[in-house]
Protein backbone atom coordinates (compact mmCIF):
# COMPACT_ATOMS: atom_id res chain seq x y z
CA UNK A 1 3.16 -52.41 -44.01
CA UNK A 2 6.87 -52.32 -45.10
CA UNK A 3 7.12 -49.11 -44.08
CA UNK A 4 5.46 -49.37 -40.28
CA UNK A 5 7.84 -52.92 -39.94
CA UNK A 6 10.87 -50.80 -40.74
CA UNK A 7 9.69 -47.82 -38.43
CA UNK A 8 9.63 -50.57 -36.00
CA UNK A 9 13.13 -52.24 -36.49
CA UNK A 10 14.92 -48.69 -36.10
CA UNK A 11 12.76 -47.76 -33.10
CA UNK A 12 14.15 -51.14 -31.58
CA UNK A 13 17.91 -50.54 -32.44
CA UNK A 14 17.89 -46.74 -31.10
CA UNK A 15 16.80 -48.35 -27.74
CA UNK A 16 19.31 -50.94 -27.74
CA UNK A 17 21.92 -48.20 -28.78
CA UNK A 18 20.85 -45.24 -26.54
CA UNK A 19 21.70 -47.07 -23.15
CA UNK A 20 24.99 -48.03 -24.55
CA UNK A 21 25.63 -44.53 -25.73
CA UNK A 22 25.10 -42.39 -22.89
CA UNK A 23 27.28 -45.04 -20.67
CA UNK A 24 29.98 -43.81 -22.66
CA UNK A 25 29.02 -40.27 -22.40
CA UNK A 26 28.81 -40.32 -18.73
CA UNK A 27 32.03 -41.06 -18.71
CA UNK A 28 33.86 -38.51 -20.37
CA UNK A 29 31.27 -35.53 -19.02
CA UNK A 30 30.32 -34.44 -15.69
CA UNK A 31 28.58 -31.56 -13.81
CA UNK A 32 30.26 -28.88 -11.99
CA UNK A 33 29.01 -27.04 -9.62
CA UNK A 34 30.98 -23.45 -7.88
CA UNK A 35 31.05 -21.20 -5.49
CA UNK A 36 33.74 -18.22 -5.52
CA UNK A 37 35.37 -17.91 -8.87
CA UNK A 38 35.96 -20.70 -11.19
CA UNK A 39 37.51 -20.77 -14.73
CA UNK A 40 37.00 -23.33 -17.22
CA UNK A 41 39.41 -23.26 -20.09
CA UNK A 42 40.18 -20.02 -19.28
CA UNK A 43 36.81 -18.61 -19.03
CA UNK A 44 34.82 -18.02 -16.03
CA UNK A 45 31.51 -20.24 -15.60
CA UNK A 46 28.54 -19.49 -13.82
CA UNK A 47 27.07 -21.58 -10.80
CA UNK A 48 27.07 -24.56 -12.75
CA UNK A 49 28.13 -25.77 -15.73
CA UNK A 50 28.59 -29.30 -18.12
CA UNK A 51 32.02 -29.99 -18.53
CA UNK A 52 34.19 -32.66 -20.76
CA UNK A 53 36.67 -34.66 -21.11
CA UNK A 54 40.33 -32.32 -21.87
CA UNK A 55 38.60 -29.15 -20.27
CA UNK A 56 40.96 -27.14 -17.46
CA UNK A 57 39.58 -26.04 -14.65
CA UNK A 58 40.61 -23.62 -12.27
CA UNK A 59 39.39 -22.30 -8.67
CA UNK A 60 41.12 -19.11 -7.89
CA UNK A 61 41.80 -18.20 -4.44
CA UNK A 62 38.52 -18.45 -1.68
CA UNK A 63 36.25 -20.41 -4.63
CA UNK A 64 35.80 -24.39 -4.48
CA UNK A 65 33.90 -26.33 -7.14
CA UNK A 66 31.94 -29.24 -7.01
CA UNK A 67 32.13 -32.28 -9.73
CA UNK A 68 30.01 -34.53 -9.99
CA UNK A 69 30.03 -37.53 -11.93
CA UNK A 70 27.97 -41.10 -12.36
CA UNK A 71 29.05 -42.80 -8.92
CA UNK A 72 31.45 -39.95 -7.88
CA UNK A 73 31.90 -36.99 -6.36
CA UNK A 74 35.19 -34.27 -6.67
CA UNK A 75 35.77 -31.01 -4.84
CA UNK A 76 37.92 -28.98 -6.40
CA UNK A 77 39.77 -27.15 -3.40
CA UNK A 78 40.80 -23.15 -3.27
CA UNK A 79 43.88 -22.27 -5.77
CA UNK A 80 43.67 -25.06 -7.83
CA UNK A 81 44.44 -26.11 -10.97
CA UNK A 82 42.93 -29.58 -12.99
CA UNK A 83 42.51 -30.94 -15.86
CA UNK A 84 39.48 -33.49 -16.43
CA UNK A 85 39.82 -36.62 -18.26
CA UNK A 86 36.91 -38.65 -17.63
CA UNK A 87 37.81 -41.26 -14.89
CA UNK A 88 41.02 -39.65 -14.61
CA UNK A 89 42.15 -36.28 -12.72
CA UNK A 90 45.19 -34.35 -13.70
CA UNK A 91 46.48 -32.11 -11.06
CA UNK A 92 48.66 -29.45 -11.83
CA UNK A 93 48.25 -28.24 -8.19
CA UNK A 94 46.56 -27.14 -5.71
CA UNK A 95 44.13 -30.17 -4.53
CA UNK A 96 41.53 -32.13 -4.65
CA UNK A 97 39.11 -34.76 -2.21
CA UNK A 98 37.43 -37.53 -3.60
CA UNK A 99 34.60 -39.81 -2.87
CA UNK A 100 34.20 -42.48 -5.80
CA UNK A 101 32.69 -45.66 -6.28
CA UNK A 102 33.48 -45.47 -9.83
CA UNK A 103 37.25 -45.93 -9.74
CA UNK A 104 37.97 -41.89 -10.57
CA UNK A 105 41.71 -41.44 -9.87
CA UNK A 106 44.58 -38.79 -9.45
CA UNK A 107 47.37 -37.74 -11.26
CA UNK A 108 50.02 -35.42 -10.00
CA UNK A 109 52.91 -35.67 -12.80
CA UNK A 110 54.15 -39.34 -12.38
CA UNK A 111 52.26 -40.32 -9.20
CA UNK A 112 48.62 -42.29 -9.81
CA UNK A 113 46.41 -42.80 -7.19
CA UNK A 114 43.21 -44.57 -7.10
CA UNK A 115 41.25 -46.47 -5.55
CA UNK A 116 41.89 -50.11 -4.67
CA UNK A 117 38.26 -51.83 -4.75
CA UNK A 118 35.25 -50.94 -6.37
CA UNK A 119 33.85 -50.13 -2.81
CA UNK A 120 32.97 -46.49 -1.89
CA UNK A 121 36.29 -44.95 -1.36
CA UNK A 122 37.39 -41.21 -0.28
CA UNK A 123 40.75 -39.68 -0.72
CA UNK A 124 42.61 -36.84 -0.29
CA UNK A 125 45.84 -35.53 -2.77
CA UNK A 126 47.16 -32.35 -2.64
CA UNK A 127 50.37 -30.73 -4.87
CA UNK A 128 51.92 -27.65 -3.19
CA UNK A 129 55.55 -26.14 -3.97
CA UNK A 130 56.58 -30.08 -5.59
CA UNK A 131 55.02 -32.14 -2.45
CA UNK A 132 52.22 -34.51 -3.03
CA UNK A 133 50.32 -35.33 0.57
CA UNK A 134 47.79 -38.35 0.04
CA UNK A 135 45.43 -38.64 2.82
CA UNK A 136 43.32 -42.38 2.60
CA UNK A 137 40.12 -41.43 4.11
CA UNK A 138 37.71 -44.08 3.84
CA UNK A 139 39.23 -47.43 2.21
CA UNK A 140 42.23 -48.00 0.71
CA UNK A 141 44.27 -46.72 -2.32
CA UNK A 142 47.13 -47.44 -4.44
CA UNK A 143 50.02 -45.36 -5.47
CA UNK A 144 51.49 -46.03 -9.02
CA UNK A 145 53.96 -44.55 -11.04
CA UNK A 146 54.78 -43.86 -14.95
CA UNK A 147 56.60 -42.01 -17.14
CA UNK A 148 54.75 -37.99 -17.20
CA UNK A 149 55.12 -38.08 -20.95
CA UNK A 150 52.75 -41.21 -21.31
CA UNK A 151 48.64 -41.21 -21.27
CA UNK A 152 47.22 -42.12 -17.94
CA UNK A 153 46.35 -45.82 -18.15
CA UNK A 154 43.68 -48.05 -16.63
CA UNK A 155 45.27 -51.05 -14.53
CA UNK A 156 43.58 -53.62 -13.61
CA UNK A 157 43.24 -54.52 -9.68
CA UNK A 158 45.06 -58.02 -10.08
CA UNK A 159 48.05 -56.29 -11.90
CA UNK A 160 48.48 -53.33 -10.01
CA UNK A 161 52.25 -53.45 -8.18
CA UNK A 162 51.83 -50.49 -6.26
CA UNK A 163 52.37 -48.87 -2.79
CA UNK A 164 49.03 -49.52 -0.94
CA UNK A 165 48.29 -46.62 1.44
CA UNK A 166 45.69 -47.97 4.10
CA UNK A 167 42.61 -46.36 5.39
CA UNK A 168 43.72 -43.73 7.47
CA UNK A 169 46.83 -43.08 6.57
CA UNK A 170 48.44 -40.32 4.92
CA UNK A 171 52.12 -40.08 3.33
CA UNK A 172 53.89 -37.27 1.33
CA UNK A 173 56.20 -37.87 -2.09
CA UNK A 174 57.91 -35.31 -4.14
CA UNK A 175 55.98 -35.11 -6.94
CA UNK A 176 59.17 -36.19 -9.38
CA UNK A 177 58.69 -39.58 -8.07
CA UNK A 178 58.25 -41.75 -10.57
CA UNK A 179 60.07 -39.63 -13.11
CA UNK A 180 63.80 -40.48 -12.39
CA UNK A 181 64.26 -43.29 -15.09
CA UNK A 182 62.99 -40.98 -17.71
CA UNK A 183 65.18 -38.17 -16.29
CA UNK A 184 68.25 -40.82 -17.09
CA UNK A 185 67.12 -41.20 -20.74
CA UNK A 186 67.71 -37.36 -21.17
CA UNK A 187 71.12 -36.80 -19.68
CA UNK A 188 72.10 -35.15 -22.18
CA UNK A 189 69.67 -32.02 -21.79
CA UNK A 190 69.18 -32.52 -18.47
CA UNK A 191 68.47 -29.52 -16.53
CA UNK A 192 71.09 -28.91 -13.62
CA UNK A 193 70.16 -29.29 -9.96
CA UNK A 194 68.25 -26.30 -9.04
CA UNK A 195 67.10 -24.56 -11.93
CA UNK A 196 63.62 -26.11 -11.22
CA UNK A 197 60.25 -24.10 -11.49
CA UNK A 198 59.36 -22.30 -8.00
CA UNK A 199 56.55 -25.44 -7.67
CA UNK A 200 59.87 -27.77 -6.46
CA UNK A 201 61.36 -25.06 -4.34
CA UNK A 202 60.05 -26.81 -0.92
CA UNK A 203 58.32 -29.45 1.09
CA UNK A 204 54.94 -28.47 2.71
CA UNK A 205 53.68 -29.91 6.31
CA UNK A 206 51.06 -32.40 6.33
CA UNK A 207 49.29 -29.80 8.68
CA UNK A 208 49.07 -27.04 6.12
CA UNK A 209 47.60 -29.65 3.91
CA UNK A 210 44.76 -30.36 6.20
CA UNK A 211 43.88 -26.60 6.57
CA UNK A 212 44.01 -26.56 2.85
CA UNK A 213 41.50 -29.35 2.82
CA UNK A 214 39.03 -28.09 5.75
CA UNK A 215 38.74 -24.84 4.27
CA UNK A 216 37.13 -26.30 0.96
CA UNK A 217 35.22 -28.77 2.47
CA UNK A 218 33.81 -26.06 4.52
CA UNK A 219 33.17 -24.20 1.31
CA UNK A 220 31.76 -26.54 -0.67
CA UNK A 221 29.47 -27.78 2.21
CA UNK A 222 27.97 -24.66 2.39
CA UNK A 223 26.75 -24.63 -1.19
CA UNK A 224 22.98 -23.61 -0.53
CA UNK A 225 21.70 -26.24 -2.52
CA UNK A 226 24.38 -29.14 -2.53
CA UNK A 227 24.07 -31.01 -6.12
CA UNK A 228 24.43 -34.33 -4.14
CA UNK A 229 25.19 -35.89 -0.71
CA UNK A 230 28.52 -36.41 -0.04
CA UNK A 231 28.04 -40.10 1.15
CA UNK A 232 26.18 -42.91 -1.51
């Protein structure tokens, strides 16, 4: 008898603890799905693939991926380079369109954006040559800055002192933005004017941004067996 009554207390706290367990899971994992050429960590994947929180992924040049996580959905646009942290997407650049309802945001060096409700919310942010275009598609989102050296950090909506960027609007920043008071802390090795990477050589044209954007849409769309709708 003591040993069926214990049998039955441990059955009772795995299901109390599973639920709890895989809520945290699901957010630190997610599913990709490619087409073209896609390189996780280094190493190419095949059409699909689990992937974690820390891994790098990159889509080399006519290849889009597909991420899907609980209550979101990423592509992963031609040429691009990102790192996945859970609710959090580092750019290193290249870009990416979202379509959350989960609160997934972008980073791109010291520029944050994310979504300003918990409503279903899509989003464009791309990083070419040290420009960062933001395109609000459906909703609204917020544009914060920190330090690049710190951890990406989750803000609540009440404390958030951002730029808002309406639905349907779209605005371009260097991607340094954000970075200038920790640039003053280092005077003393900072880098002279000009001796920047080729990535801050230039601005690019909100125009060549949309192209960008059309042509992995288009990719990704033609998936022959999308993972899951693009709208909830």
């Amino acid at each position: 008898m003591r040993i069926a009554s214990l049998q039955n207390v441990v059955c009772w706290m795995l299901i109390l603890i599973t639920p709890a367990s895989l809520a945290a899971a699901d957010s630190e994992s997610a599913m990709l799905f490619t087409k073209g050429v896609v390189l996780r960590n280094g190493v190419e994947i095949p059409n699909s693939s689990a992937i974690f929180s820390g891994d790098l992924l990159e889509t080399k040049a006519n290849s889009v991926a597909n991420l899907n996580a609980t209550g979101s959905s990423v592509i992963i646009l031609p040429g691009s380079l990102v790192e996945f942290q859970g609710k959090t997407l580092l750019v290193e650049h290249g870009a990416v369109s979202v379509a959350t309802s989960h609160g997934i945001s972008v980073r791109v060096r010291c520029i944050t954006v994310s979504p300003v409700s918990s409503a279903w919310t899509q989003f464009e942010v791309t990083d070419v040559n040290g420009s960062v275009g933001i395109s609000a598609k459906k909703n609204d989102v917020r544009l914060d800055t920190q330090p690049d050296s710190s951890p990406p950090k989750e803000v609540s909506t009440s404390s958030r002192s951002g730029t808002v960027l309406r639905e349907g609007d779209q605005t371009t920043r260097d991607e340094s933005d954000g970075c200038k008071n920790e640039k003053r802390k280092k005077d003393a090795g900072a880098v002279p004017a000009g001796t920047g990477g080729p990535l801050n050589s230039e601005l690019v044209k909100l125009g060549g941004i949309a192209a960008l954007g059309g042509l992995g849409l288009w990719l990704a769309l033609e998936h022959d067996d999308p993972p899951s709708p693009w709208k909830p």
